[in-house]
N, C-alpha and C. Protein backbone atom coordinates (compact mmCIF):
# COMPACT_ATOMS: atom_id res chain seq x y z
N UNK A 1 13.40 13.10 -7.44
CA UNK A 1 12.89 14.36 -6.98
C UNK A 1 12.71 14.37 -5.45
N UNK A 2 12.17 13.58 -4.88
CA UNK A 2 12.36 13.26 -3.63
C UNK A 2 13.22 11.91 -3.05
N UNK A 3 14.20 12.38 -3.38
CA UNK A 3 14.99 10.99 -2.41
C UNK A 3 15.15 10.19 -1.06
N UNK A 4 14.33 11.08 -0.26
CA UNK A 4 14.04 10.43 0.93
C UNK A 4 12.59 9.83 1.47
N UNK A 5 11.71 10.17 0.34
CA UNK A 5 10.53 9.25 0.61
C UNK A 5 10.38 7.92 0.31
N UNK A 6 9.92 7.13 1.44
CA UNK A 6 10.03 5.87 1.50
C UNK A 6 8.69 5.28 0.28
N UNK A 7 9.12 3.67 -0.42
CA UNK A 7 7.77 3.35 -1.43
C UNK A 7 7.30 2.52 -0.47
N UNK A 8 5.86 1.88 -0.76
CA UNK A 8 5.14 1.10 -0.49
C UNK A 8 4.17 0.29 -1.64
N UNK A 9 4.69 -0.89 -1.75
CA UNK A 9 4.27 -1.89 -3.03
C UNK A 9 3.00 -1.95 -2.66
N UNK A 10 1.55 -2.01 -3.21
CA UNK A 10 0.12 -2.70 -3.69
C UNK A 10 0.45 -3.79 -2.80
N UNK A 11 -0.17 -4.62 -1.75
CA UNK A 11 -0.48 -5.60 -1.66
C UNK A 11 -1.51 -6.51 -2.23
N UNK A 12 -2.80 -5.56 -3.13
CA UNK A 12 -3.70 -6.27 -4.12
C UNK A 12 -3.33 -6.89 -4.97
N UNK A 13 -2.14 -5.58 -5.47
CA UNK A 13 -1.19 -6.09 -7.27
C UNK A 13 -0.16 -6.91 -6.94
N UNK A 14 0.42 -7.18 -5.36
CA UNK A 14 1.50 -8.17 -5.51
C UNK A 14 0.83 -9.23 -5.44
N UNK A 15 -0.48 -9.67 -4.55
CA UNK A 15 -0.91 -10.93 -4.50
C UNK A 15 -1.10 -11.51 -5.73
N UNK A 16 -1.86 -10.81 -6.42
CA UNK A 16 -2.49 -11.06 -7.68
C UNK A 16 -1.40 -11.63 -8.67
N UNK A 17 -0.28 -10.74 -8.48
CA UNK A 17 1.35 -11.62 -9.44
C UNK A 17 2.09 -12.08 -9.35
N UNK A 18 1.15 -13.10 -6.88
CA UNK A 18 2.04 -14.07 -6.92
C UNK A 18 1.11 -15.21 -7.07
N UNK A 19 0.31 -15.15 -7.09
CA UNK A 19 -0.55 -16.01 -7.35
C UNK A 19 -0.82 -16.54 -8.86
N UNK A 20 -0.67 -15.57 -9.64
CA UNK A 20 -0.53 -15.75 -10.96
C UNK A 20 0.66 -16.75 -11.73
N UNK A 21 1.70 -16.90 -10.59
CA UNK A 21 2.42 -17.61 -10.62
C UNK A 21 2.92 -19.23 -10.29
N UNK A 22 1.60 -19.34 -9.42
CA UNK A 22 1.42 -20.37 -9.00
C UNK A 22 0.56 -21.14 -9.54
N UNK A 23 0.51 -22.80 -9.41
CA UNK A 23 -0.66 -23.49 -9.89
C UNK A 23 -2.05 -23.35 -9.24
N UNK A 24 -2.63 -23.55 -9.64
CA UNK A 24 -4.48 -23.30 -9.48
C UNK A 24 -4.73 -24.14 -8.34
N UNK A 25 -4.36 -25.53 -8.17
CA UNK A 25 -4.61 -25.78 -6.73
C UNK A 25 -3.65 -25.37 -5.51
N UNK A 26 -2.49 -24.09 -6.02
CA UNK A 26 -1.55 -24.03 -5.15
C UNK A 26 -2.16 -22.35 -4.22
N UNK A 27 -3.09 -22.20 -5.05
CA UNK A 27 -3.31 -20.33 -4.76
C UNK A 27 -4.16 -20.42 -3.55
N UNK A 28 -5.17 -21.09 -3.51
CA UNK A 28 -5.59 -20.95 -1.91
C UNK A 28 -4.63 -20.68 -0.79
N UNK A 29 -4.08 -21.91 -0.21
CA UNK A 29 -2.81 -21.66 0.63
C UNK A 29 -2.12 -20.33 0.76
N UNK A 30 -1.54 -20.58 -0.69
CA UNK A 30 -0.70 -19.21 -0.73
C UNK A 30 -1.10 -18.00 -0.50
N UNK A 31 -2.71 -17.95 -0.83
CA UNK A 31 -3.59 -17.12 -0.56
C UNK A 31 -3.35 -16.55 0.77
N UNK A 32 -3.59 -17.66 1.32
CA UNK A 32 -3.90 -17.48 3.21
C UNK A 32 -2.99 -17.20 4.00
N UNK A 33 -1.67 -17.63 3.21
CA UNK A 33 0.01 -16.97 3.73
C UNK A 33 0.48 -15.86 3.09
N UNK A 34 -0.13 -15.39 1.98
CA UNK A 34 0.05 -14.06 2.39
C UNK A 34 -0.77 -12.81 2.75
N UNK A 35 -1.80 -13.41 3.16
CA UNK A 35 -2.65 -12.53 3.81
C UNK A 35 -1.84 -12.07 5.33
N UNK A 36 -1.77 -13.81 5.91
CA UNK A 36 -0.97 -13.75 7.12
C UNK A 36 0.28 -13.12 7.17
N UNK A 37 1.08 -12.42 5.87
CA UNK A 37 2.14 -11.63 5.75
C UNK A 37 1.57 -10.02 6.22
N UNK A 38 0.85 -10.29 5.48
CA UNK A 38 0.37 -8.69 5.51
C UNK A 38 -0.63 -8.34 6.50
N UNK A 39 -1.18 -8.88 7.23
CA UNK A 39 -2.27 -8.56 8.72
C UNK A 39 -1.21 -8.89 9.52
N UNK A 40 -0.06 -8.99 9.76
CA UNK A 40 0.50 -9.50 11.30
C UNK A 40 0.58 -8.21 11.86
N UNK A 41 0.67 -8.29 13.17
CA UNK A 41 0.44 -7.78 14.61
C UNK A 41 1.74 -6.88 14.10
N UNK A 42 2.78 -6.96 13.84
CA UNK A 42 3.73 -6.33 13.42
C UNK A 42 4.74 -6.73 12.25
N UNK A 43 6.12 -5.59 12.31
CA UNK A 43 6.89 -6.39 11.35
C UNK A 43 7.67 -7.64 11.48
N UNK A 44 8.01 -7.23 12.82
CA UNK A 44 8.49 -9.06 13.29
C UNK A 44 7.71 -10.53 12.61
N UNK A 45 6.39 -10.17 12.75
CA UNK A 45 5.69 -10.99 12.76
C UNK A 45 5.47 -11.37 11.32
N UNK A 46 5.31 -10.94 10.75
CA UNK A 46 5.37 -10.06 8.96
C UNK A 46 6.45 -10.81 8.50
N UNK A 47 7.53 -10.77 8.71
CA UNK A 47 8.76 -11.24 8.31
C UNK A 47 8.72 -13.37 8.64
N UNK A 48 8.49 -13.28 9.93
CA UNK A 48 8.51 -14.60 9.71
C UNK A 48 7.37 -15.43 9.18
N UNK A 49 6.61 -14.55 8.88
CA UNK A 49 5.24 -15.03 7.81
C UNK A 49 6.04 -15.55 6.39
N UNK A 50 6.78 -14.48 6.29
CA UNK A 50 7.64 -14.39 4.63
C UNK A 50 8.09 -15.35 4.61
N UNK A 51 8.52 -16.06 5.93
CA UNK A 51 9.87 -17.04 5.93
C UNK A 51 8.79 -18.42 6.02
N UNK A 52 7.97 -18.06 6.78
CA UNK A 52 7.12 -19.53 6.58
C UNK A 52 6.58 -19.65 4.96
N UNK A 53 6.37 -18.41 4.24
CA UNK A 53 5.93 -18.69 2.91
C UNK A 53 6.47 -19.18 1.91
N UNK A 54 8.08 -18.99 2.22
CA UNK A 54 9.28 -19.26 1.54
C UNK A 54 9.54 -20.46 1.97
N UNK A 55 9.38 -21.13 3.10
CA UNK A 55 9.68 -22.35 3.49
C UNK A 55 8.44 -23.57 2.67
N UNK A 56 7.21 -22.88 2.75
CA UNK A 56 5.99 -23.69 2.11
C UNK A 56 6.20 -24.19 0.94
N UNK A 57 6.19 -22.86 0.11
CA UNK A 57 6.20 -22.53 -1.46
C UNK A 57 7.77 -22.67 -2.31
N UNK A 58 8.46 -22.46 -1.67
CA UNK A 58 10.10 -22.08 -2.06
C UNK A 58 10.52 -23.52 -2.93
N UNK A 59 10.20 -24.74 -3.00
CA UNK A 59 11.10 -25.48 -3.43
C UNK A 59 10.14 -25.79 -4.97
N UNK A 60 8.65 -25.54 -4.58
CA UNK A 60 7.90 -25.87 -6.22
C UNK A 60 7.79 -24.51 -6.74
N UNK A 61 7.86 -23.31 -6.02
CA UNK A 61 7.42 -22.27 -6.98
C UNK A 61 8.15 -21.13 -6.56
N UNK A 62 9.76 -20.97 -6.75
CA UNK A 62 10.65 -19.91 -6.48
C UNK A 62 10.24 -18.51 -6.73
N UNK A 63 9.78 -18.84 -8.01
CA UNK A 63 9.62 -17.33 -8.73
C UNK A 63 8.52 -16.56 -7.73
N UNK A 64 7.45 -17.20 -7.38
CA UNK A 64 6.75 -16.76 -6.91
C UNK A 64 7.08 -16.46 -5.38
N UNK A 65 8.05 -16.59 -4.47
CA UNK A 65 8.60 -16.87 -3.37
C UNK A 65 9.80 -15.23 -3.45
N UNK A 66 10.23 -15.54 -4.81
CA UNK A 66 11.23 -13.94 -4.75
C UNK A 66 10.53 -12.92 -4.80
N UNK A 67 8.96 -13.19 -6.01
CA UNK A 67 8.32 -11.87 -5.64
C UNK A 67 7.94 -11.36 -4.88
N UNK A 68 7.91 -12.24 -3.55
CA UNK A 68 8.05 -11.55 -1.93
C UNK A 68 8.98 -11.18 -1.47
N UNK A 69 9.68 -11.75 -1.33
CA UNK A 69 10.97 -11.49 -0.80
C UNK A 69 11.70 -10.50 -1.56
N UNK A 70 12.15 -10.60 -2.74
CA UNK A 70 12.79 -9.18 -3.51
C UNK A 70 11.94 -7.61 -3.40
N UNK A 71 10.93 -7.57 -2.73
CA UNK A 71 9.91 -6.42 -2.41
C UNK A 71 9.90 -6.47 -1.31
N UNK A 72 10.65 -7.20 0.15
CA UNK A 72 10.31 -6.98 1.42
C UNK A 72 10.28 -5.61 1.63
N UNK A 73 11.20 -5.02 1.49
CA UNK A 73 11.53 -3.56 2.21
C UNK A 73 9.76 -3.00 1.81
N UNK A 74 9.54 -2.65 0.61
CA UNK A 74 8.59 -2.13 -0.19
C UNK A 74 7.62 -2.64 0.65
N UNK A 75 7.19 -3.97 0.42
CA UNK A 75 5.80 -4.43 0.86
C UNK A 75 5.33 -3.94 2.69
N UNK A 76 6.41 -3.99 3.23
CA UNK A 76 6.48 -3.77 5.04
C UNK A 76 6.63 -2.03 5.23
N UNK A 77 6.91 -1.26 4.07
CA UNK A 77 7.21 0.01 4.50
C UNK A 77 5.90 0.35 5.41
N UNK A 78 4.96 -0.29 5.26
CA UNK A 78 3.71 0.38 5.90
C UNK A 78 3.83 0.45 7.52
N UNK A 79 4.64 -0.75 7.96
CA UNK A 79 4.92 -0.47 9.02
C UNK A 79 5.94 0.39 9.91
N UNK A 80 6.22 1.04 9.34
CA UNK A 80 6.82 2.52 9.91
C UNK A 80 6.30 3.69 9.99
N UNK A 81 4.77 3.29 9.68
CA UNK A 81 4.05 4.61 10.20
C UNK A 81 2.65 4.07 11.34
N UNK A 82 1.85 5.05 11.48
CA UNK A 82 1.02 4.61 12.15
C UNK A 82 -0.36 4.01 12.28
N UNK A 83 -0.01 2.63 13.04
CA UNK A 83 -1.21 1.31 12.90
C UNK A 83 -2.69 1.97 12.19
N UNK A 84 -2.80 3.20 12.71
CA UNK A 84 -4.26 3.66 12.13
C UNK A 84 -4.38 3.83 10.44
N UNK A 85 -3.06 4.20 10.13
CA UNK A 85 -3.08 3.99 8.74
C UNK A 85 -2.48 2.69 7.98
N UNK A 86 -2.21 2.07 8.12
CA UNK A 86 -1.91 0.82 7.92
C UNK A 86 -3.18 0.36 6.68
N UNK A 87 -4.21 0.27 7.25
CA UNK A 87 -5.15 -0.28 5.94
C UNK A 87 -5.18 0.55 4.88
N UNK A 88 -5.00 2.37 4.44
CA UNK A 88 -4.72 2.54 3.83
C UNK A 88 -3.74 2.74 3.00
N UNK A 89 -2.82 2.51 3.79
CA UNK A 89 -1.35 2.37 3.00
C UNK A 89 -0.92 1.30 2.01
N UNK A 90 -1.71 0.15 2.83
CA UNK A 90 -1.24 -1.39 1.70
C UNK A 90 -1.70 -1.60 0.60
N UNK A 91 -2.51 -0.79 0.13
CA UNK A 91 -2.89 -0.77 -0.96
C UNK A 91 -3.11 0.32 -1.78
N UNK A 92 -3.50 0.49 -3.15
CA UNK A 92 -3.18 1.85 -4.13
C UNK A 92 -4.56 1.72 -4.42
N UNK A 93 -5.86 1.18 -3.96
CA UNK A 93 -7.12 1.41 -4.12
C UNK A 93 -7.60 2.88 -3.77
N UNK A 94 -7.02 3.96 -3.01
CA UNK A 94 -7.20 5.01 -2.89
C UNK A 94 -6.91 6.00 -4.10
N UNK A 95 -5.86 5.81 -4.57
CA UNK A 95 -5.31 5.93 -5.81
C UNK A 95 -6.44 5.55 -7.25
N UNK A 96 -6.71 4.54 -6.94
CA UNK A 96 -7.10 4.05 -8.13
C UNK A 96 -8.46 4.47 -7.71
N UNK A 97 -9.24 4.17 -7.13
CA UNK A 97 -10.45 4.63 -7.13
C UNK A 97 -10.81 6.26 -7.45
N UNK A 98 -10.16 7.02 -7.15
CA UNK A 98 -9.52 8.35 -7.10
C UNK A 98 -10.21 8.24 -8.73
N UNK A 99 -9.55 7.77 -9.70
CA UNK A 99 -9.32 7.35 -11.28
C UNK A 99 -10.60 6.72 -11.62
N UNK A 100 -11.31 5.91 -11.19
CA UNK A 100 -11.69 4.90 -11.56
C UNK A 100 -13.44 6.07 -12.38
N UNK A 101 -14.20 7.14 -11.28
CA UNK A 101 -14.58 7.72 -11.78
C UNK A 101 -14.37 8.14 -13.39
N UNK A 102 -13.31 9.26 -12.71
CA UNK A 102 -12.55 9.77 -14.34
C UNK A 102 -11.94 8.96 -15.26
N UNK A 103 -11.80 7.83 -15.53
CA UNK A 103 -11.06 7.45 -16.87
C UNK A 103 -12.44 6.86 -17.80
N UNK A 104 -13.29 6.50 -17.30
CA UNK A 104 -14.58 6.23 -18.25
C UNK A 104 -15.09 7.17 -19.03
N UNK A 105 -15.06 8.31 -18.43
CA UNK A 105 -15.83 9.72 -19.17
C UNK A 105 -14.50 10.20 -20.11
N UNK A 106 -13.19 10.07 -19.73
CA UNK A 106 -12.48 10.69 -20.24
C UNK A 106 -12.34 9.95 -21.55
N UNK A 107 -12.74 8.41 -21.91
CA UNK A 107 -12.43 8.03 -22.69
C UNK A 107 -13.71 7.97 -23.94
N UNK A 108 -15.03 8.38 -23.54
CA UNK A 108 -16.30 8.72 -24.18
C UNK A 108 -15.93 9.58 -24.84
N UNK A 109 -15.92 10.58 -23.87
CA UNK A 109 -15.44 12.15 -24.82
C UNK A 109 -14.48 12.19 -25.92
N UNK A 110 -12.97 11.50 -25.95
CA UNK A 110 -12.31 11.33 -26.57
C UNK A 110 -11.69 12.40 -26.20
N UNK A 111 -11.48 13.23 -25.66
CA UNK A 111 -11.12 14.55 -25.84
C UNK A 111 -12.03 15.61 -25.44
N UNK A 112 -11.81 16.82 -24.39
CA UNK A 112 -12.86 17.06 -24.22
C UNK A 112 -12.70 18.38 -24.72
N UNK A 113 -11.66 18.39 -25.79
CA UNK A 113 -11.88 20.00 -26.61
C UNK A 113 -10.49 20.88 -26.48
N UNK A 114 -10.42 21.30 -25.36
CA UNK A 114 -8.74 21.48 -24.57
C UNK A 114 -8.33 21.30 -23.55
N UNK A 115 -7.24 21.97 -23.25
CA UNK A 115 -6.71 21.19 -22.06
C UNK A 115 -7.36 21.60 -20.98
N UNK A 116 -8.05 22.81 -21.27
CA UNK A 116 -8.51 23.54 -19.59
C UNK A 116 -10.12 23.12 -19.72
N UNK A 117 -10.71 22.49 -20.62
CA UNK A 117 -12.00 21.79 -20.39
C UNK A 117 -11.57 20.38 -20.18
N UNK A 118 -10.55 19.41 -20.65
CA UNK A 118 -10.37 18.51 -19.89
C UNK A 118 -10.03 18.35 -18.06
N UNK A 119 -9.15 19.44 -17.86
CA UNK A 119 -9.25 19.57 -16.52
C UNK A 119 -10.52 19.71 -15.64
N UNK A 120 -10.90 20.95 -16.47
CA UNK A 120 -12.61 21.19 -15.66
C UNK A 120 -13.16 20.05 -15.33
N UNK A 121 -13.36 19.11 -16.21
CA UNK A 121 -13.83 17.72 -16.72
C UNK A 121 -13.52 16.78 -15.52
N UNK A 122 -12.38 16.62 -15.46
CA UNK A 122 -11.43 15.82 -14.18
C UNK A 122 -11.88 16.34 -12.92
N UNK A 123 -11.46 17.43 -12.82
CA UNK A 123 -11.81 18.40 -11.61
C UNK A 123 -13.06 17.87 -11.12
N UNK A 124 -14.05 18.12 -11.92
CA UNK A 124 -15.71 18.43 -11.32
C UNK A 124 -15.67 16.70 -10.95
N UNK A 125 -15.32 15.93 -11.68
CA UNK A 125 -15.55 14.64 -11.28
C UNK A 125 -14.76 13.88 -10.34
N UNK A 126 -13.81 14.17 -10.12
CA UNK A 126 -12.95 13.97 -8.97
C UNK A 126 -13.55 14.38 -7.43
N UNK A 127 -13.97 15.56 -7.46
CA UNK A 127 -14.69 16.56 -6.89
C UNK A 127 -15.98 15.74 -6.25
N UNK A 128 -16.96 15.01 -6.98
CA UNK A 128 -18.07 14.72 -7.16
C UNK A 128 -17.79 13.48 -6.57
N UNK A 129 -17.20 12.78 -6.64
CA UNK A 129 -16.36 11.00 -6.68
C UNK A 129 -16.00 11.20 -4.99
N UNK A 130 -15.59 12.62 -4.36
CA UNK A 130 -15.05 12.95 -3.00
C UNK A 130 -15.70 12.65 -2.09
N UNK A 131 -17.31 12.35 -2.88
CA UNK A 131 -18.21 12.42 -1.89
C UNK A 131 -18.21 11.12 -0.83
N UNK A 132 -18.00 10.23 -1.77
CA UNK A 132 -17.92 9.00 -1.27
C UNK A 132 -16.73 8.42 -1.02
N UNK A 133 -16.01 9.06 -0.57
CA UNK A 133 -14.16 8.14 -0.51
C UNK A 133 -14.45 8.41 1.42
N UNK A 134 -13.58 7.31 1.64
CA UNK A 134 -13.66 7.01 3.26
C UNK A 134 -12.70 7.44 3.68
N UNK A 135 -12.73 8.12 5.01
CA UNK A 135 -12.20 9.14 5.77
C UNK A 135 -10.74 8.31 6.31
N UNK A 136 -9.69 9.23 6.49
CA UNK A 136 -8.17 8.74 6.72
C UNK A 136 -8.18 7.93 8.10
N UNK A 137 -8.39 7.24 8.52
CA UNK A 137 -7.87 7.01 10.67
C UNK A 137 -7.25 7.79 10.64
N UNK A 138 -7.19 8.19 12.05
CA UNK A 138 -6.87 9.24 12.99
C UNK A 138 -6.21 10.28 11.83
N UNK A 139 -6.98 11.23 11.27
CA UNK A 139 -6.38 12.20 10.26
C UNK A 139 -5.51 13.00 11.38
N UNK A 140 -5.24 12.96 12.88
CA UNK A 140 -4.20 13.58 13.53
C UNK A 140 -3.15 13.46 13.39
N UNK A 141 -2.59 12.39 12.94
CA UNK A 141 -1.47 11.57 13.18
C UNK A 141 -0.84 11.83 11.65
N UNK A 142 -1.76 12.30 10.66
CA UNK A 142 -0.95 12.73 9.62
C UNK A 142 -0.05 14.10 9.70
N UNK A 143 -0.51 14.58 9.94
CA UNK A 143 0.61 16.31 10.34
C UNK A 143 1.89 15.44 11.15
N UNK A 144 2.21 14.76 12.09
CA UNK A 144 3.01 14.31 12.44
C UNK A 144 3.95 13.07 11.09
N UNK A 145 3.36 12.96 10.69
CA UNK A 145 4.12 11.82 9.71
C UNK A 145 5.07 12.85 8.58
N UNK A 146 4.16 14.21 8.28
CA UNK A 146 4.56 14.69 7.58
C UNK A 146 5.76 15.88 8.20
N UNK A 147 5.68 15.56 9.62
CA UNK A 147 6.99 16.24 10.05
C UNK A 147 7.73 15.05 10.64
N UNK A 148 7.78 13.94 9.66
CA UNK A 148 9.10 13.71 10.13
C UNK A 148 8.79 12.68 11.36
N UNK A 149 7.72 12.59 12.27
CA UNK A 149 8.00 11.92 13.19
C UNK A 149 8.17 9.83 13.08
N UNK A 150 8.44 9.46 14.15
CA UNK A 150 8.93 8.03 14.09
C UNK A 150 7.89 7.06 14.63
N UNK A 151 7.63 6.35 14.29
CA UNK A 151 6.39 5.25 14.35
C UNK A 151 7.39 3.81 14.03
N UNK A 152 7.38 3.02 15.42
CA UNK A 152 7.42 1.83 15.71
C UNK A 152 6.32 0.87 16.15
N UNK A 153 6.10 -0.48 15.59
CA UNK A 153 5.18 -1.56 15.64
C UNK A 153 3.68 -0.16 15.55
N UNK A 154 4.04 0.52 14.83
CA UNK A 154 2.48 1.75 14.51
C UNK A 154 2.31 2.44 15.98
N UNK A 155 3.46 2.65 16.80
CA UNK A 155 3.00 3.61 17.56
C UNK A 155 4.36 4.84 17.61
N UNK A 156 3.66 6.25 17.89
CA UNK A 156 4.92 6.96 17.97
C UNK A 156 6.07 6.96 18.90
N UNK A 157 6.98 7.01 18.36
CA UNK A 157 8.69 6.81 19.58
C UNK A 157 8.69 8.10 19.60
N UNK A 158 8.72 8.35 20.99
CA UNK A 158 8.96 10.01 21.50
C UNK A 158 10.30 9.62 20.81
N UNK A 159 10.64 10.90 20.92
CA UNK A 159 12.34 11.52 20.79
C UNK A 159 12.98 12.08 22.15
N UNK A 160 14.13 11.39 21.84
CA UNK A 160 14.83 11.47 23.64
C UNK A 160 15.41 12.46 23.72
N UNK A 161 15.14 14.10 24.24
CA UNK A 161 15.32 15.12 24.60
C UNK A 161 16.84 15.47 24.83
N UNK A 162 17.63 16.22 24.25
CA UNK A 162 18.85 16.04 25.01
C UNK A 162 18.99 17.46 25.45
N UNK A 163 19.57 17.44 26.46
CA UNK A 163 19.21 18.83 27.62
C UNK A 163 21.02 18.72 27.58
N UNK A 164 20.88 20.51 27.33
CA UNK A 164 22.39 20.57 27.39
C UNK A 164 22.90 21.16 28.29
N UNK A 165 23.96 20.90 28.81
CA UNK A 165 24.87 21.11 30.27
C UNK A 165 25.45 22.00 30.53
């Protein structure tokens, strides 16, 4: 439906299923390299994190080494927009918290009668849940993302004017 929007993988849910993959005294470390994947200064930096993780981990625990690497594009998309959003992008806790209200009540009720009192239902609590969700960085910089503009190492690349002759 939209073919030109870029994804961005969970960095909570990938750690969690690469770590899951690893042995119990191996997850610290790995822990701490891929944190260092995902906080670097940029994507440059990001990338050769991957490669030091792959160099660490790569010969006892592959599987866990591709699930980085077969998600690069995904996991780094965050860095093509801007640094201010960066912390909320890497993760789907916005998302999920969003939910986390509503799926408890929804599942008490069983049903909350029909479809337009289940909505109400959602609605008012979603609504209510708004109160407390934390504000976007620089909410300016979103109108620009959504037209389209270009964000390198999280800052915007003017566009080079071409003046015609």
């Amino acid at each position: 439906m939209f073919p030109t929007i870029r994804e961005q993988r969970c960095w909570v849910h990938k750690t969690a299923n690469v770590l899951g993959s690893l042995l119990k005294s191996a997850q610290p470390g790995a822990k701490k390299a891929i944190q260092d994947i995902y906080d670097a200064e940029d994507r440059d930096r990001s990338e050769a994190a991957i490669k030091i993780f792959a160099q660490l981990h790569g010969v006892k625990f592959p599987e866990a080494v591709k699930k980085v690497t077969a998600d690069q594009g995904q996991l780094l998309a965050f860095y093509d927009f801007p640094a201010e959003h960066w912390i909320h992008l890497r993760a789907t806790n916005p998302l999920e918290s969003t939910f986390s209200t509503v799926r408890p009540r929804t599942k008490v009720t069983r049903g909350a009668g029909s479809r337009t009192a289940a909505l109400a239902m959602v609605f008012k609590l979603v609504e209510s849940a708004r109160q407390r969700w934390r504000a976007v960085n620089a909410p300016h910089l979103v109108a620009l993302v959504r037209a389209g503009a270009r964000f390198e190492r999280g800052r915007l690349v003017e566009r080079d004017e071409v003046i015609a002759a």
